[in-house]
N, C-alpha and C. Protein backbone atom coordinates (compact mmCIF):
# COMPACT_ATOMS: atom_id res chain seq x y z
N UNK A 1 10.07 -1.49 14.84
CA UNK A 1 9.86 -0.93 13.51
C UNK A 1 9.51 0.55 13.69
N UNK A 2 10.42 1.27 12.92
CA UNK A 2 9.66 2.81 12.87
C UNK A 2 9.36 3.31 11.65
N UNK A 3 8.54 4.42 12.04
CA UNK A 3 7.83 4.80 10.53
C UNK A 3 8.62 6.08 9.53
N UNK A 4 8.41 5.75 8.55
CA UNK A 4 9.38 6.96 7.70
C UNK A 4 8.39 7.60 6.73
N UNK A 5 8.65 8.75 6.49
CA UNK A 5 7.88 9.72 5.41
C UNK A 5 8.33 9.00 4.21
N UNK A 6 7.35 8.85 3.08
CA UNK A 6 7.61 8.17 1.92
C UNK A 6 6.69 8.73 1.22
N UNK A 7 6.50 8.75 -0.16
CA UNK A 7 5.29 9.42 -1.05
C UNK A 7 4.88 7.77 -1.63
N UNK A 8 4.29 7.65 -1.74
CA UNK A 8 3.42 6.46 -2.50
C UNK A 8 2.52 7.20 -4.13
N UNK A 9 2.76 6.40 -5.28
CA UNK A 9 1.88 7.14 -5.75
C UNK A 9 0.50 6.22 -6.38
N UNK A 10 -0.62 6.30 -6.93
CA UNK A 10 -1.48 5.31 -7.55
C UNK A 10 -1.74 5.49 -9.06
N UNK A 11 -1.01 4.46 -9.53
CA UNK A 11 -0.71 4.65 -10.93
C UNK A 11 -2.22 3.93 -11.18
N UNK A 12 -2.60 3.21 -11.03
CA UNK A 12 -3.69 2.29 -11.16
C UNK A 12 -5.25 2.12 -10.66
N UNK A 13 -5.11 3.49 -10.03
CA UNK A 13 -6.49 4.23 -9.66
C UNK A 13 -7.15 2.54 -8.37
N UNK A 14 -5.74 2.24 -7.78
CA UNK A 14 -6.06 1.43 -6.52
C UNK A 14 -7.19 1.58 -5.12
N UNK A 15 -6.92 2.99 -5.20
CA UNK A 15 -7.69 3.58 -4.27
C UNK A 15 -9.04 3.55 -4.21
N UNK A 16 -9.52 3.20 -5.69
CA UNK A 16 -10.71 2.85 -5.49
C UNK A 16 -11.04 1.45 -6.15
N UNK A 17 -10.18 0.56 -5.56
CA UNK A 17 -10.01 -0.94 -5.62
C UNK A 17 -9.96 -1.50 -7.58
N UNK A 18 -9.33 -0.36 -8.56
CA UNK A 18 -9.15 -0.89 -9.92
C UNK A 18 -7.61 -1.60 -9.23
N UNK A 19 -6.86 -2.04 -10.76
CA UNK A 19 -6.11 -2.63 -10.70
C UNK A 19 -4.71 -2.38 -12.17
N UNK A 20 -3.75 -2.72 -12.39
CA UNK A 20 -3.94 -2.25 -13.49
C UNK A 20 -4.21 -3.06 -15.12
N UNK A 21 -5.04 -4.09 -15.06
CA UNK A 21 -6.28 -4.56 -15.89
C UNK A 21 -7.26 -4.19 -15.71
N UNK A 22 -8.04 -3.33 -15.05
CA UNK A 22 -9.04 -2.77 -15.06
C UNK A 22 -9.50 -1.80 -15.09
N UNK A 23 -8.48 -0.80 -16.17
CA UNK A 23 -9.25 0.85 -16.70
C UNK A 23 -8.63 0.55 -18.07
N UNK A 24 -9.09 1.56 -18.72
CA UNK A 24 -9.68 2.47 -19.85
C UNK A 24 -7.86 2.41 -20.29
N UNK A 25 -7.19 1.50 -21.06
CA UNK A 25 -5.64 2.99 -21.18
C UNK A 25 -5.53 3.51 -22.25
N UNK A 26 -7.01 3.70 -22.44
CA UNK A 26 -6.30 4.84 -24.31
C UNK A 26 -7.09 6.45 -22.81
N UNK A 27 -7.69 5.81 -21.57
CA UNK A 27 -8.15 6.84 -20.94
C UNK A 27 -7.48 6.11 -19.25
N UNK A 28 -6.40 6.21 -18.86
CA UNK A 28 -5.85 6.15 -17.49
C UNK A 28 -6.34 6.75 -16.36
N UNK A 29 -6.89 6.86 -15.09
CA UNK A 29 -6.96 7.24 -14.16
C UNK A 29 -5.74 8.56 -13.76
N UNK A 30 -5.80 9.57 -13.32
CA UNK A 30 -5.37 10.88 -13.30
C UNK A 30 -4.47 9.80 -11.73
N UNK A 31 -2.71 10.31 -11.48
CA UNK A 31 -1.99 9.59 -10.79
C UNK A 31 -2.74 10.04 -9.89
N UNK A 32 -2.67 9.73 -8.09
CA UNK A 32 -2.56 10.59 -7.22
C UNK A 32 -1.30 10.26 -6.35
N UNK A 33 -0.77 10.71 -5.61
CA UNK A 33 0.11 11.16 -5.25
C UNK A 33 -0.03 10.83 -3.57
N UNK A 34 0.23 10.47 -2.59
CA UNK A 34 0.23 10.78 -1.26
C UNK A 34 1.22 10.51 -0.24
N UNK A 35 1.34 11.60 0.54
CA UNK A 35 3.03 11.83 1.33
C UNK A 35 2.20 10.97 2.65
N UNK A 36 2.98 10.18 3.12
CA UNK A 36 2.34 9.24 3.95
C UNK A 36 3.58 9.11 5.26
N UNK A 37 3.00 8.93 6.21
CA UNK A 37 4.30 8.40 7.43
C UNK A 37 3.61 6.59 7.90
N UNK A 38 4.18 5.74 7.22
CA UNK A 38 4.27 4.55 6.81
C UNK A 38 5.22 4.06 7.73
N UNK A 39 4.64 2.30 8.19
CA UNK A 39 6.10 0.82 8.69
C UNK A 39 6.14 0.26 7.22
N UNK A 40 7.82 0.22 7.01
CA UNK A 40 7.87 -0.02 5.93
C UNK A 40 8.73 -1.09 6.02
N UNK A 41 8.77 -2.30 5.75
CA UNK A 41 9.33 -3.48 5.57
C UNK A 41 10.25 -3.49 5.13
N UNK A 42 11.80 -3.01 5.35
CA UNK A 42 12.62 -3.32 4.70
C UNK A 42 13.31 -1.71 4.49
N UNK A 43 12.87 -0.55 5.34
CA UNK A 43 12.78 0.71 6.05
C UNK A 43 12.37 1.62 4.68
N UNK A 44 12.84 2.81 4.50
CA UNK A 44 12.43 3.74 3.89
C UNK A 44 12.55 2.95 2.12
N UNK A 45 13.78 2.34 1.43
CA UNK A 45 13.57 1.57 0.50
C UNK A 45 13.34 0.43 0.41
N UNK A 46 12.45 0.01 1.37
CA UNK A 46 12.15 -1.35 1.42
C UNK A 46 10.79 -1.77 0.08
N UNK A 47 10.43 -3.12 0.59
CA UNK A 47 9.57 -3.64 -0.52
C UNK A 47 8.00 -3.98 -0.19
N UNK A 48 7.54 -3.22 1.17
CA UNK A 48 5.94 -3.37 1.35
C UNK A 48 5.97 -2.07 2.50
N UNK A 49 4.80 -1.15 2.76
CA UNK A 49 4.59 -0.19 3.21
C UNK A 49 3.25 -0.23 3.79
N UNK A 50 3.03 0.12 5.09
CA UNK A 50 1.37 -0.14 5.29
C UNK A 50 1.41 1.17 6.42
N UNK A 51 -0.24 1.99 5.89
CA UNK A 51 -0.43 3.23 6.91
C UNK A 51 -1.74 3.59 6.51
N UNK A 52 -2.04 4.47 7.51
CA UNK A 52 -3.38 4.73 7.27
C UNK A 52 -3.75 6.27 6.16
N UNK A 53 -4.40 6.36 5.36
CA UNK A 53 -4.87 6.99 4.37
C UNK A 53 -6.24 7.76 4.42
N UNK A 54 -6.50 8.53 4.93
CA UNK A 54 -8.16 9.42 5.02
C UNK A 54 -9.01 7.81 5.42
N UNK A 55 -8.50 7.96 6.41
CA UNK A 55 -9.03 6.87 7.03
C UNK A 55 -9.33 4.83 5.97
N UNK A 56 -8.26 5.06 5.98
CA UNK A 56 -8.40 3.86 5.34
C UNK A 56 -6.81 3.13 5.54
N UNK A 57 -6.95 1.67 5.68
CA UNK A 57 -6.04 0.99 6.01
C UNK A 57 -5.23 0.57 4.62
N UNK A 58 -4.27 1.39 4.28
CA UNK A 58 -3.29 1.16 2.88
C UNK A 58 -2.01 0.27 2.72
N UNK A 59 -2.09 -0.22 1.72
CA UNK A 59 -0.94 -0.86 1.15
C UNK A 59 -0.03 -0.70 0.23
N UNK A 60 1.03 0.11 0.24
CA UNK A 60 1.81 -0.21 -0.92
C UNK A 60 3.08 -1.13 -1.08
N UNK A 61 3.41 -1.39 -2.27
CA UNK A 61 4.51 -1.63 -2.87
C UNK A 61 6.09 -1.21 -2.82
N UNK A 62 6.98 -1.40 -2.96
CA UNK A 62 8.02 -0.73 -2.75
C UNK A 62 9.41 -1.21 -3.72
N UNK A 63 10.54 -0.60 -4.04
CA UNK A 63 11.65 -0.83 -5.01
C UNK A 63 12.39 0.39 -4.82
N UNK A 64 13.34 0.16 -4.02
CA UNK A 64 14.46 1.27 -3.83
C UNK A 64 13.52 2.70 -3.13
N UNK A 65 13.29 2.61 -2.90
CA UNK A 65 12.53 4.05 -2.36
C UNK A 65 11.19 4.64 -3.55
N UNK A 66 10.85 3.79 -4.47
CA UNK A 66 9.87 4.32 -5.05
C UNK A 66 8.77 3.28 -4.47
N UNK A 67 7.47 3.77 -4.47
CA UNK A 67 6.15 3.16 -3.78
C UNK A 67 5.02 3.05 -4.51
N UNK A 68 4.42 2.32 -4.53
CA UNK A 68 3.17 2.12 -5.85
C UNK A 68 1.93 1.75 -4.67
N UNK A 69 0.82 2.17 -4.36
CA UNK A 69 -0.73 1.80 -4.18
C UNK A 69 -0.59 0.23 -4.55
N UNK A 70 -0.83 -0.92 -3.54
CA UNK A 70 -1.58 -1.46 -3.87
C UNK A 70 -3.02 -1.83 -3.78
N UNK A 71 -3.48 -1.27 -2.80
CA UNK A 71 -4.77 -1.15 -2.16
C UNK A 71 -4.83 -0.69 -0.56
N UNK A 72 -6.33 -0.32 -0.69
CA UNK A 72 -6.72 0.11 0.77
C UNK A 72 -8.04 -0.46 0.95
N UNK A 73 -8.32 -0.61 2.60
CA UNK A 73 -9.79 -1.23 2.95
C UNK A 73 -9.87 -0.74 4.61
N UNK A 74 -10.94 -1.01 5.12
CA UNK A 74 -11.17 -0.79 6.39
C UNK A 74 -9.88 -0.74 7.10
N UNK A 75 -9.47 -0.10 8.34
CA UNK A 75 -8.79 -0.36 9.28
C UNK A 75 -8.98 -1.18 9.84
N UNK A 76 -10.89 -2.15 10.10
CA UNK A 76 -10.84 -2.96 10.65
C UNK A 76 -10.56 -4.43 10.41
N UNK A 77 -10.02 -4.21 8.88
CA UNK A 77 -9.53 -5.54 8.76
C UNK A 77 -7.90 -5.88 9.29
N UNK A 78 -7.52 -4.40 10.04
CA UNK A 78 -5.92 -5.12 10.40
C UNK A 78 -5.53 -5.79 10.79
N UNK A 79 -6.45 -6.41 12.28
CA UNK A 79 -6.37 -6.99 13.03
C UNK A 79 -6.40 -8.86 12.59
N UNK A 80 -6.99 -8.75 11.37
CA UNK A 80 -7.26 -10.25 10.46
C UNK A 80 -6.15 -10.33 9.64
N UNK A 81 -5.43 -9.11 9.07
CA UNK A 81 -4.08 -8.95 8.25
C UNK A 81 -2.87 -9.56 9.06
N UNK A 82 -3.01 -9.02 10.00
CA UNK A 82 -1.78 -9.25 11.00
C UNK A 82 -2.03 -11.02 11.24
N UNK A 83 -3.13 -11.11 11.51
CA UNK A 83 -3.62 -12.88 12.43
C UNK A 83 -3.28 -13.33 11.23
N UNK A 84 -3.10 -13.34 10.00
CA UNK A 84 -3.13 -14.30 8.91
C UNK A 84 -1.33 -14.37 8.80
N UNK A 85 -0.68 -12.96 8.40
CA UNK A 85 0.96 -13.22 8.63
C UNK A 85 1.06 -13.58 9.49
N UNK A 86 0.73 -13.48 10.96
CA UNK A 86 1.26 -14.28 11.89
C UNK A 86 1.00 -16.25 11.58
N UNK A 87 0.18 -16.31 10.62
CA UNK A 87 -0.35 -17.90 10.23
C UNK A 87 0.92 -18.34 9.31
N UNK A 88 0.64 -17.07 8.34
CA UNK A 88 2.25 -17.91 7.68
C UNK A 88 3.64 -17.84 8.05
N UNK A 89 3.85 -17.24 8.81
CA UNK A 89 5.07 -16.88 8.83
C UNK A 89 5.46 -18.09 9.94
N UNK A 90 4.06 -18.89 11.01
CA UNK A 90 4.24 -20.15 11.27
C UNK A 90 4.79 -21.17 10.77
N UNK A 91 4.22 -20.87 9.19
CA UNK A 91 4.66 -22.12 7.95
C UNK A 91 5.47 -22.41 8.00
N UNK A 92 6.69 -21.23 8.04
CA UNK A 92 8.03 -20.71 7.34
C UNK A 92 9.13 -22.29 8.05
């Protein structure tokens, strides 16, 4: 897997774990924007994106080359991210 420059943006003020049921929308969270070098599932327009963010372990979304925030948390939970897909993908 290699990593590609992609912009992600956070429509949903993710970054600080809202959602989008959980703000204000007669008052939205201001977008932010971030140019990221991301493994992206499915390569530059693929449909999941994961990289690290001012130190934080991020997730986005993906549809043709556009990228949406879905959240970020410790880096140190990667290592439990990864052990759990590796659980399902056992299922499969």
């Amino acid at each position: 897997m290699t990593k590609h420059r992609i912009k992600v943006y956070d429509y949903h003020d993710a970054w600080h774990g809202s959602s989008p049921t959980h703000y204000d929308k007669d008052d939205p969270p201001e977008v932010r924007e971030m140019e990221v070098d991301a493994y992206c599932a499915g390569g530059r327009e693929g449909v999941r994106a994961y990289f690290i963010y001012e130190n934080s372990f991020c997730v986005a979304h993906g549809d043709d080359g556009h990228w949406w925030l879905v959240g970020g948390m410790s880096p140190k939970w990667i290592d439990e991210c990864i052990q759990a897909m590796m659980e399902l993908s056992d299922e499969r």
